[in-house]
PDB file of N, CA and C in Angstrom:
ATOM      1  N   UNK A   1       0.841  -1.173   0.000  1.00  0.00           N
ATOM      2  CA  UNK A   1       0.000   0.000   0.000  1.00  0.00           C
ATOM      3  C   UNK A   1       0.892   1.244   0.000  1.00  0.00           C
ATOM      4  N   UNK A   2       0.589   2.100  -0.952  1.00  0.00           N
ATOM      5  CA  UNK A   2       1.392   3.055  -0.992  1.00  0.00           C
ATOM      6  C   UNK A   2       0.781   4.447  -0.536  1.00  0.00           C
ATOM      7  N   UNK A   3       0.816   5.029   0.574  1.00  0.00           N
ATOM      8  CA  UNK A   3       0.229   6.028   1.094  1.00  0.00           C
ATOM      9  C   UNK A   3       1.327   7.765   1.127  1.00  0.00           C
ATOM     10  N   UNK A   4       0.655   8.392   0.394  1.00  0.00           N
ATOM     11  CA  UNK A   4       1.243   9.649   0.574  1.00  0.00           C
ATOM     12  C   UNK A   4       1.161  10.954   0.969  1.00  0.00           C
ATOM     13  N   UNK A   5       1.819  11.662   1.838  1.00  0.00           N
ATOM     14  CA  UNK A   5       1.375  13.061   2.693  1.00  0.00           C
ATOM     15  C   UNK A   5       0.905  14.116   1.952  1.00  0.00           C
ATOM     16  N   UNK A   6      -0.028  14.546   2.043  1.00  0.00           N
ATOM     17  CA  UNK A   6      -1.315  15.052   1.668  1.00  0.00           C
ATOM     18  C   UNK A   6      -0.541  16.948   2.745  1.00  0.00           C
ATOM     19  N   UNK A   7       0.648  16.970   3.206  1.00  0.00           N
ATOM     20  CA  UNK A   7       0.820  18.111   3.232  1.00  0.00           C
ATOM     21  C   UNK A   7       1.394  19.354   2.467  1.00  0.00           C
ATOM     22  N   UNK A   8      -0.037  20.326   2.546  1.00  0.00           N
ATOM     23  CA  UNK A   8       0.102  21.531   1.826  1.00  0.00           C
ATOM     24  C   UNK A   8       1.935  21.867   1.179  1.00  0.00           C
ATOM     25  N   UNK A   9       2.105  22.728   0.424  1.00  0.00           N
ATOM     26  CA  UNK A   9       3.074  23.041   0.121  1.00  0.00           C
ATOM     27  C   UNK A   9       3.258  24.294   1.052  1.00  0.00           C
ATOM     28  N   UNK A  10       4.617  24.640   1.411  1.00  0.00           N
ATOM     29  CA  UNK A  10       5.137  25.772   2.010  1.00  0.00           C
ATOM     30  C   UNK A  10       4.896  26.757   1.172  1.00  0.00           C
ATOM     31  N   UNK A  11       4.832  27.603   1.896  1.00  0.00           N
ATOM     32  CA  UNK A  11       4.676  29.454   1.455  1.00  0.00           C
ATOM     33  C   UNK A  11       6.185  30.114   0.775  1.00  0.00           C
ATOM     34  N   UNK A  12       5.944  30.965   0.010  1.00  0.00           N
ATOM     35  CA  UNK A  12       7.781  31.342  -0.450  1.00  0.00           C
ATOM     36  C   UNK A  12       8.017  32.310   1.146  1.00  0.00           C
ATOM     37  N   UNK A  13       9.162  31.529   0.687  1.00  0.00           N
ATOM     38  CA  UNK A  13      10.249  32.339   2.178  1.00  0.00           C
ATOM     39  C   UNK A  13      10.083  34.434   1.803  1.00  0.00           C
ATOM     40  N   UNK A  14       9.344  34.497   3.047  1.00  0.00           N
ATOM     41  CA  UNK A  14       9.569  36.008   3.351  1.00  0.00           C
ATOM     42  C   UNK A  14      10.856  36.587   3.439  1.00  0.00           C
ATOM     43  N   UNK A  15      11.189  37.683   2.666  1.00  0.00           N
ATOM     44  CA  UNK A  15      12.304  38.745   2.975  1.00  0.00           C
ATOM     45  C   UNK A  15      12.646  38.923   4.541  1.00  0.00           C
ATOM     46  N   UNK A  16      13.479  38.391   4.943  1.00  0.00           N
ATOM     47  CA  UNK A  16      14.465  38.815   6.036  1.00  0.00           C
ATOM     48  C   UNK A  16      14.247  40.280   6.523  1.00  0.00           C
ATOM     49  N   UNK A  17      13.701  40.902   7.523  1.00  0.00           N
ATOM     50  CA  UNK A  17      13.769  42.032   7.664  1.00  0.00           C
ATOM     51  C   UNK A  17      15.208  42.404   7.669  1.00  0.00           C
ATOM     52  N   UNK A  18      16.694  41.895   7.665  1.00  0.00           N
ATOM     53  CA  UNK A  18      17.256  42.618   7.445  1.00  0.00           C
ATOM     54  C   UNK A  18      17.980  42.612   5.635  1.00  0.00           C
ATOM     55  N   UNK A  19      17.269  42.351   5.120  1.00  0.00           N
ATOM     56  CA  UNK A  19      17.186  42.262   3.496  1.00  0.00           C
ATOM     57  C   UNK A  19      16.956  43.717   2.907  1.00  0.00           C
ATOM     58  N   UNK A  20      14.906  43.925   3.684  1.00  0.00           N
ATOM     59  CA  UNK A  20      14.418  44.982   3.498  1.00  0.00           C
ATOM     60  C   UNK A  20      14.969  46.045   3.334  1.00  0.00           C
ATOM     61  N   UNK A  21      14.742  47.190   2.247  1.00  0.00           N
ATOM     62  CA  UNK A  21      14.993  48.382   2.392  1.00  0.00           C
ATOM     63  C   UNK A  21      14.032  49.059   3.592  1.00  0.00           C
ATOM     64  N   UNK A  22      14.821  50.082   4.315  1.00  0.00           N
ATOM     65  CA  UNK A  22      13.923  50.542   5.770  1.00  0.00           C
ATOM     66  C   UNK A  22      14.117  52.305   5.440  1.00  0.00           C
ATOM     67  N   UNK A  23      13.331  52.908   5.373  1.00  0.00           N
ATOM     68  CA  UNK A  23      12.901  54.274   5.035  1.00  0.00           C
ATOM     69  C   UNK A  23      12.222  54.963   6.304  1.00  0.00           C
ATOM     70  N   UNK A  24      12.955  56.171   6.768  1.00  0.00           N
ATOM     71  CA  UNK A  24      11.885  56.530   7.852  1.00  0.00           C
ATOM     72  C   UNK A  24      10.798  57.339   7.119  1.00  0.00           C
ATOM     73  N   UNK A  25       9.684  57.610   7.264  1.00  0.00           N
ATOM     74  CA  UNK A  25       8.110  58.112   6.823  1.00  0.00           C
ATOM     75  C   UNK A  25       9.140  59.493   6.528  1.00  0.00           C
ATOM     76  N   UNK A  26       9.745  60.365   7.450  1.00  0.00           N
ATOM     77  CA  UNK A  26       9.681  61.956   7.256  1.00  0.00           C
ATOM     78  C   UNK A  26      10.667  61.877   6.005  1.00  0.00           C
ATOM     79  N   UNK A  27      11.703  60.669   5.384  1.00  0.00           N
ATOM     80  CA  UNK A  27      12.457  60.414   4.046  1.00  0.00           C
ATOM     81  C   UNK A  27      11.195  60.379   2.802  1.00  0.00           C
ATOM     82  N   UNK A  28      10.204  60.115   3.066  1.00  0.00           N
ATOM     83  CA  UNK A  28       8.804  59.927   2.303  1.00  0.00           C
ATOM     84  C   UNK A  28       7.985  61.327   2.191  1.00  0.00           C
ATOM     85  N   UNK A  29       7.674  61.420   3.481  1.00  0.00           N
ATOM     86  CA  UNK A  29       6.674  63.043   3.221  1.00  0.00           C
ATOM     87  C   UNK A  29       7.455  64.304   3.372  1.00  0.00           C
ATOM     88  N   UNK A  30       9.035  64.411   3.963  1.00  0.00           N
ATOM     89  CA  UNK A  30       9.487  65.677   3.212  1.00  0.00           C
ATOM     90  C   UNK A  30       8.817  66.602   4.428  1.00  0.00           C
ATOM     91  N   UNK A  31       7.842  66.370   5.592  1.00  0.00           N
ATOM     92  CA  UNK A  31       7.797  67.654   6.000  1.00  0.00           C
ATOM     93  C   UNK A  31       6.165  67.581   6.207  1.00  0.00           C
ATOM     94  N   UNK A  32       5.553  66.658   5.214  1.00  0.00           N
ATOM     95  CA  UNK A  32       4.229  67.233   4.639  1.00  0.00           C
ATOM     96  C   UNK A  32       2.862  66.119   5.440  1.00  0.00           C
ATOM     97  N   UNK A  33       2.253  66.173   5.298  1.00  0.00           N
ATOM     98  CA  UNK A  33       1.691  64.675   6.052  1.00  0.00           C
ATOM     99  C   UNK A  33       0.654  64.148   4.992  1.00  0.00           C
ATOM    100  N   UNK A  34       0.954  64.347   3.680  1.00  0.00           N
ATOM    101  CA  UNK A  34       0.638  63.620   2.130  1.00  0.00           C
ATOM    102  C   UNK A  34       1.589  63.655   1.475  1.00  0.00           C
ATOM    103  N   UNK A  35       1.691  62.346   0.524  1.00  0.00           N
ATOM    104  CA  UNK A  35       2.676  61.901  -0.527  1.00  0.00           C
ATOM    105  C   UNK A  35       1.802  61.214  -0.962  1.00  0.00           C
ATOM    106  N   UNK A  36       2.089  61.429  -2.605  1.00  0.00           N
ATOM    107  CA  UNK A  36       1.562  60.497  -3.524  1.00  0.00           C
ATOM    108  C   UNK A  36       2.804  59.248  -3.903  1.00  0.00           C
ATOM    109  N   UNK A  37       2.435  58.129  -4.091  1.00  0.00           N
ATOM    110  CA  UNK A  37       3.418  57.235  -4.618  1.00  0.00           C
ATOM    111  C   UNK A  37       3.098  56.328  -5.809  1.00  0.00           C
ATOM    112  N   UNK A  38       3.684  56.472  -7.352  1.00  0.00           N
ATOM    113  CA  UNK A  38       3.372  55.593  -8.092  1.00  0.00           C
ATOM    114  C   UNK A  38       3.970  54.141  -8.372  1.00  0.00           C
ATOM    115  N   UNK A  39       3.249  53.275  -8.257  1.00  0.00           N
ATOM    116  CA  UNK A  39       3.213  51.718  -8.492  1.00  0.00           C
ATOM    117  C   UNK A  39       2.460  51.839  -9.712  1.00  0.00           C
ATOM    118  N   UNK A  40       3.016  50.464 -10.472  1.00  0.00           N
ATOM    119  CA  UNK A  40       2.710  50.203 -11.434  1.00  0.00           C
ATOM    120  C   UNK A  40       1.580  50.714 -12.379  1.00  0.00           C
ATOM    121  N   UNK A  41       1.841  52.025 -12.310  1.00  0.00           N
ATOM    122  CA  UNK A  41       1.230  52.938 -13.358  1.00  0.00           C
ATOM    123  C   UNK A  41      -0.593  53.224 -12.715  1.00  0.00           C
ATOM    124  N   UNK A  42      -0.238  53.199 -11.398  1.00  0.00           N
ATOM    125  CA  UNK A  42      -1.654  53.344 -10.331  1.00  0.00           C
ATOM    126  C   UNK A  42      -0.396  54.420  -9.109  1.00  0.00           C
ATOM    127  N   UNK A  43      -1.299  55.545  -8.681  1.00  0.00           N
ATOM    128  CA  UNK A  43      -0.932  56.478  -7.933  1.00  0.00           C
ATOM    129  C   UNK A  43      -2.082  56.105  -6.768  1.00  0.00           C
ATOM    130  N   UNK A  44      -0.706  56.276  -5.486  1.00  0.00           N
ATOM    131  CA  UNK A  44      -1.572  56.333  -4.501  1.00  0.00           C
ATOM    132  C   UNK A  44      -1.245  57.299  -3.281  1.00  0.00           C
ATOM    133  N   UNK A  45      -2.119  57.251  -2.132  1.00  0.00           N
ATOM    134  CA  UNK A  45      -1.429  58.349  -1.498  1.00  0.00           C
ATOM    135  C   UNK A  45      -1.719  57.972  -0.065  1.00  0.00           C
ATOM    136  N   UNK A  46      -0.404  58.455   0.614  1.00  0.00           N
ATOM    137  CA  UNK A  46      -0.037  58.064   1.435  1.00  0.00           C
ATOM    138  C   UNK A  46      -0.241  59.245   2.484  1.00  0.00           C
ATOM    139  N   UNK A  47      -0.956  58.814   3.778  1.00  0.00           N
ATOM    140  CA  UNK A  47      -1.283  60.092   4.488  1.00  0.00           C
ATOM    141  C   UNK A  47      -1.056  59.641   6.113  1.00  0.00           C
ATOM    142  N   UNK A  48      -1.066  60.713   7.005  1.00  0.00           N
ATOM    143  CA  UNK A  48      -0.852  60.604   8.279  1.00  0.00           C
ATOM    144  C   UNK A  48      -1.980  61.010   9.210  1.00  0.00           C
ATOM    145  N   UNK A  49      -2.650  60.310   9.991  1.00  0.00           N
ATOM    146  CA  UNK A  49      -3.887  60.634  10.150  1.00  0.00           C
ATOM    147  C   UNK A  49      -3.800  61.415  11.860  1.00  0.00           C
ATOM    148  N   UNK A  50      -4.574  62.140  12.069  1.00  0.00           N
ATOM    149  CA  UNK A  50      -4.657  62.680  13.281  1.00  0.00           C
ATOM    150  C   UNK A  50      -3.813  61.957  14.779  1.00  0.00           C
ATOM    151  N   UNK A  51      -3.866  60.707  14.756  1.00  0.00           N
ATOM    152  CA  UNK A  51      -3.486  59.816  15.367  1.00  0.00           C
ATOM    153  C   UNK A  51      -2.088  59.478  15.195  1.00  0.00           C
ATOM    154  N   UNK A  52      -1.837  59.882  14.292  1.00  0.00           N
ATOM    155  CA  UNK A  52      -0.176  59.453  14.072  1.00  0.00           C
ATOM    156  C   UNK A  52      -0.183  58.386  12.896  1.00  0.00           C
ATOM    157  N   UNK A  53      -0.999  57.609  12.399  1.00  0.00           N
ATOM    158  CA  UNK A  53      -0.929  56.550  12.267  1.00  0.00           C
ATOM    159  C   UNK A  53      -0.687  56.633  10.546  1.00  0.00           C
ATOM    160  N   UNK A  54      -0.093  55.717   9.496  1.00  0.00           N
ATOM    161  CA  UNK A  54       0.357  55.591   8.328  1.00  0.00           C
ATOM    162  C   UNK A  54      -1.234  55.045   7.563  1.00  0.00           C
ATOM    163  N   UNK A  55      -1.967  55.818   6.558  1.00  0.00           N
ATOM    164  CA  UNK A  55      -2.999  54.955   5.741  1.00  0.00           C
ATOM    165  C   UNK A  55      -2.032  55.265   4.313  1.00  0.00           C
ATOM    166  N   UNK A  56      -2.547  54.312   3.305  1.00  0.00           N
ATOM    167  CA  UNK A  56      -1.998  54.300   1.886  1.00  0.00           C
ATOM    168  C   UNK A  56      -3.539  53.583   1.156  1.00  0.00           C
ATOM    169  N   UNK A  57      -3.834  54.837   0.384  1.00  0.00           N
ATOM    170  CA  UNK A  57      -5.171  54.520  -0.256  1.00  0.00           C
ATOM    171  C   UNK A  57      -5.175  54.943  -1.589  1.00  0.00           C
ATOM    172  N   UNK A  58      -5.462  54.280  -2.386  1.00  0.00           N
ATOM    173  CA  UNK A  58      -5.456  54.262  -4.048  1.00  0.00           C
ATOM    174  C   UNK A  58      -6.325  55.637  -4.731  1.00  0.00           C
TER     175      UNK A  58
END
């Protein structure tokens, strides 16, 4: 009888955070608390909300 493991395949190996390029936000907004950023020919924008907190919305 030939029985075989039925387990899923692994996920691709995540980037190493120390791989990553690491950018602080004020290298990004310059000062401002909006930046636009284009990806693949789609602009999006990147904002800082009352809270402090990072949104990025198309």
């Amino acid at each position: 009888m030939n029985t075989l493991s039925k387990t899923p395949p692994s996920p691709p190996q995540a980037e190493s955070s120390d791989n990553r390029p690491r950018l602080e936000s004020e290298q990004i907004l310059r000062g401002s608390n909006t930046a636009e950023i284009e990806h693949a020919g789609q602009r999006y924008l990147l904002r800082v909300t009352r809270e402090n907190k990072l949104i990025l919305t198309k």
